[in-house]
Protein backbone atom coordinates (compact mmCIF):
# COMPACT_ATOMS: atom_id res chain seq x y z
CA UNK A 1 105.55 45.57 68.36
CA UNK A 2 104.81 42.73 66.38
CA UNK A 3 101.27 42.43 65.62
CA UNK A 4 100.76 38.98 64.23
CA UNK A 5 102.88 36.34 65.95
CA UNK A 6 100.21 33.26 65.09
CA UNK A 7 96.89 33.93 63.83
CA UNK A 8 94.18 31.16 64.13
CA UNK A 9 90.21 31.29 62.90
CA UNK A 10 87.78 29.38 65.03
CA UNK A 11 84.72 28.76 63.35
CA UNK A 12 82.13 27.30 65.41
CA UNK A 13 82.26 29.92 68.97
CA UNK A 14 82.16 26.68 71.17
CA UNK A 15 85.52 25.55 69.91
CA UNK A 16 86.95 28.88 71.17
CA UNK A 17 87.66 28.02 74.91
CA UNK A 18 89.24 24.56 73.55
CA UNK A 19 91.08 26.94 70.99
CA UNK A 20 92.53 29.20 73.78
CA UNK A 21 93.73 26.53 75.93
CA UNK A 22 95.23 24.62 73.34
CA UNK A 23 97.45 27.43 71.76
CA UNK A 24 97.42 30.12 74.50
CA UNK A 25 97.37 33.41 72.43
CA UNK A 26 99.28 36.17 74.12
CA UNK A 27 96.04 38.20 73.44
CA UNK A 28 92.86 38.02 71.72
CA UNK A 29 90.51 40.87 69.60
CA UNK A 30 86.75 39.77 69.03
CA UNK A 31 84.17 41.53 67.26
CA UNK A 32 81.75 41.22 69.38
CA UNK A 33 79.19 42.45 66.58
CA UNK A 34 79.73 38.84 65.13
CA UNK A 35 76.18 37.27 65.66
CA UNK A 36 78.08 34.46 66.62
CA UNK A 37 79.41 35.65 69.96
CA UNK A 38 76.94 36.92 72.71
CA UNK A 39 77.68 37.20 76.00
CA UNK A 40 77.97 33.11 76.60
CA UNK A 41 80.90 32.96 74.46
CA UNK A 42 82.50 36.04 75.47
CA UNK A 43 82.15 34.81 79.16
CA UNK A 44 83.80 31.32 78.42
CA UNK A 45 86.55 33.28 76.44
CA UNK A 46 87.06 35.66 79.75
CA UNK A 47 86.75 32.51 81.70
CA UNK A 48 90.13 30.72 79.71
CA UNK A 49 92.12 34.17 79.22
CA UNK A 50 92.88 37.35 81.36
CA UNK A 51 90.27 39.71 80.42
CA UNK A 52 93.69 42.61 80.02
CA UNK A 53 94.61 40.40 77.18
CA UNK A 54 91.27 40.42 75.70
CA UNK A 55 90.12 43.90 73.15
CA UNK A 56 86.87 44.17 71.96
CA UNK A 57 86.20 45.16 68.54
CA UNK A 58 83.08 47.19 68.60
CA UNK A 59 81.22 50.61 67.39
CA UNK A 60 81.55 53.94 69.77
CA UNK A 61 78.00 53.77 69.81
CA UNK A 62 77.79 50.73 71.49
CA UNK A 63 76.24 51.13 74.72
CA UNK A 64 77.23 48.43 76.66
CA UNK A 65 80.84 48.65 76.86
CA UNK A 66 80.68 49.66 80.89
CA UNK A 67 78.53 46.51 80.79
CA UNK A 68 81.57 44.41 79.60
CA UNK A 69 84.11 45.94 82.02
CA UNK A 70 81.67 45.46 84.52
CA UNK A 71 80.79 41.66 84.25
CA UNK A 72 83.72 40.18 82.32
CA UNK A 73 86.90 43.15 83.35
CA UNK A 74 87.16 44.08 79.76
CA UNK A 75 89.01 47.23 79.62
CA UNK A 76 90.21 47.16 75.83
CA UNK A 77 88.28 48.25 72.92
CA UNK A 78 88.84 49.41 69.58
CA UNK A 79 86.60 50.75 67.12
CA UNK A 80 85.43 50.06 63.74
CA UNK A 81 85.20 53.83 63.00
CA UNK A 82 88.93 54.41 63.98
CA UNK A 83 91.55 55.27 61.07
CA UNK A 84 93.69 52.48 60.47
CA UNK A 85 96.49 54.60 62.49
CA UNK A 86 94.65 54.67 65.25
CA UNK A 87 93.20 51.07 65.85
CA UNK A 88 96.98 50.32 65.45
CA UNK A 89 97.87 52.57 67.44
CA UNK A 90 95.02 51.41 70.56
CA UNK A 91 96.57 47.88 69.56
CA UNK A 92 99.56 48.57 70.34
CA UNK A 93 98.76 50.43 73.88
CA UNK A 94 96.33 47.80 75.44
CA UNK A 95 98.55 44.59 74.07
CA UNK A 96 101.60 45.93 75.63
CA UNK A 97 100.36 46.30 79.08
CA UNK A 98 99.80 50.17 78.43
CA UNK A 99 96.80 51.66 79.72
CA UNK A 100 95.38 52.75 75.93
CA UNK A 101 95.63 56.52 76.96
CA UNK A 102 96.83 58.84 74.05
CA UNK A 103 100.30 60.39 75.07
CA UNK A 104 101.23 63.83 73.91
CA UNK A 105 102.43 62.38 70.43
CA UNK A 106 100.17 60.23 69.62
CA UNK A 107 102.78 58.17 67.89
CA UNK A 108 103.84 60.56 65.37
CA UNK A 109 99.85 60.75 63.84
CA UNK A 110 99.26 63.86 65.72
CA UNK A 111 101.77 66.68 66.55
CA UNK A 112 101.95 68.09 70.01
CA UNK A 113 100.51 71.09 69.06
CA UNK A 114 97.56 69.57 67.54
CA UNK A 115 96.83 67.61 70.81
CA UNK A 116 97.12 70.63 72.67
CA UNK A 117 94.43 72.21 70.55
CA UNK A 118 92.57 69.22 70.28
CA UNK A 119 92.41 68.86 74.67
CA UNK A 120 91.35 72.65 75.00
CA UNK A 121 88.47 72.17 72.27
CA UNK A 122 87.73 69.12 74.16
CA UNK A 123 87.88 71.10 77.41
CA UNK A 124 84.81 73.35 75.40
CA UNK A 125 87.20 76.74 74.49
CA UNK A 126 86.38 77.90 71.13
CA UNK A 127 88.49 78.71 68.57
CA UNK A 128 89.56 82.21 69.32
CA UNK A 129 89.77 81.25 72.94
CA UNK A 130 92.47 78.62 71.82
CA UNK A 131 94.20 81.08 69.74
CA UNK A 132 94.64 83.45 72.89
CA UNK A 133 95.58 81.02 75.23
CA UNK A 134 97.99 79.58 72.91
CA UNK A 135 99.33 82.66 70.97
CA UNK A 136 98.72 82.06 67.59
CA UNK A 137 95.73 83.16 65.34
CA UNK A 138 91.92 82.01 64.98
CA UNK A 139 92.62 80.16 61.21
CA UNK A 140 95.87 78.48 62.37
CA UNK A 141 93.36 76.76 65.59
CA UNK A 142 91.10 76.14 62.62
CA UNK A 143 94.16 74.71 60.20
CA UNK A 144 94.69 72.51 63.23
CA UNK A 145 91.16 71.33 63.54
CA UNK A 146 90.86 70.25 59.98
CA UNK A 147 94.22 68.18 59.82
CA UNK A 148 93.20 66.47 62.80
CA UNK A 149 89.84 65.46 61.62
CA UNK A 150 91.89 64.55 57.97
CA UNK A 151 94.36 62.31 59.91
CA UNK A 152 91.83 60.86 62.63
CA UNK A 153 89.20 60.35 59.44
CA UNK A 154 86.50 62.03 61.21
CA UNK A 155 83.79 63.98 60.13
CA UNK A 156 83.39 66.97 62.80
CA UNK A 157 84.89 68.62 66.29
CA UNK A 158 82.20 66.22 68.09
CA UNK A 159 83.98 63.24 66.98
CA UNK A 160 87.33 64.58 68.14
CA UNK A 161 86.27 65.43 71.07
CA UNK A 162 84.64 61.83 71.75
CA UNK A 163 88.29 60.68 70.62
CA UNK A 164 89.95 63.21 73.12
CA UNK A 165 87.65 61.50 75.61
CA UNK A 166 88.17 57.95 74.75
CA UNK A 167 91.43 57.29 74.56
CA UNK A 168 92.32 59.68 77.67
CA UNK A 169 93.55 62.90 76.40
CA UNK A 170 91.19 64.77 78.69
């Protein structure tokens, strides 16, 4: 997938329905942390362009993301905490028409293993539950654990598990 096929800057957000009509982007990310686009804007951009074309750029602690689905049908989202990897790979998923739910390889970031130990921690088994259910030992589980959070650049098993949740795993 190409990511960058035309790439233009709008400066004032009132241009930006004008903008969309004029060159009809295949697809459009906004930061919606920008001061310059509240919920006005993003509703004129929604009203000029599918809202499955449309990904949000935001925080995973923004609360309001049901909000946009909700009102405008915004369904894509990718986050500012995300690795580069994996905001390209989230690109990727919601600009082709995928759903933006992780498959089992994760696009060669994480092995299969790892999301298999990655959904049962998310599913709440602890280490040496994983390492029964999955035959191999208590440090390897951990080994897993800590290349995940390397790779995903996250700081603990919370923030996997958010991930796991988020992008569909679980």
């Amino acid at each position: 997938m190409k990511f960058v096929k035309d790439v233009r800057t709008v400066g004032n957000p009132g241009e930006l329905p004008d903008a969309i009509r004029e060159f009809k982007p295949d697809s459009l990310v906004v930061d919606i942390y920008s001061r310059n686009y509240g919920d006005d804007v993003l509703g004129s951009i929604c009203a000029n362009l599918a809202p499955e074309k449309i990904v949000l750029h935001t925080t995973r602690e923004n609360k309001h993301l049901n909000y946009y689905n909700a009102v405008h049908g915004i369904c894509h989202f990718v986050y500012a905490e995300d690795s580069v990897e994996v905001i390209k790979y989230s690109l990727e998923k919601c600009l082709s028409g995928g759903n933006g739910f992780m498959d089992d390889s994760f696009q060669g970031i994480l092995t299969n293993r790892e999301c298999e130990v990655l959904r049962l921690i998310a599913l709440g088994k602890t280490s040496r539950e994983i390492a029964e259910q999955l035959c191999i030992s208590k440090n390897t589980v951990d080994t897993h654990r800590n290349k995940m959070l390397q790779k995903l650049n996250m700081a603990n098993s919370a923030s996997l598990v958010q991930f796991a949740y988020n992008t569909g795993l679980i």
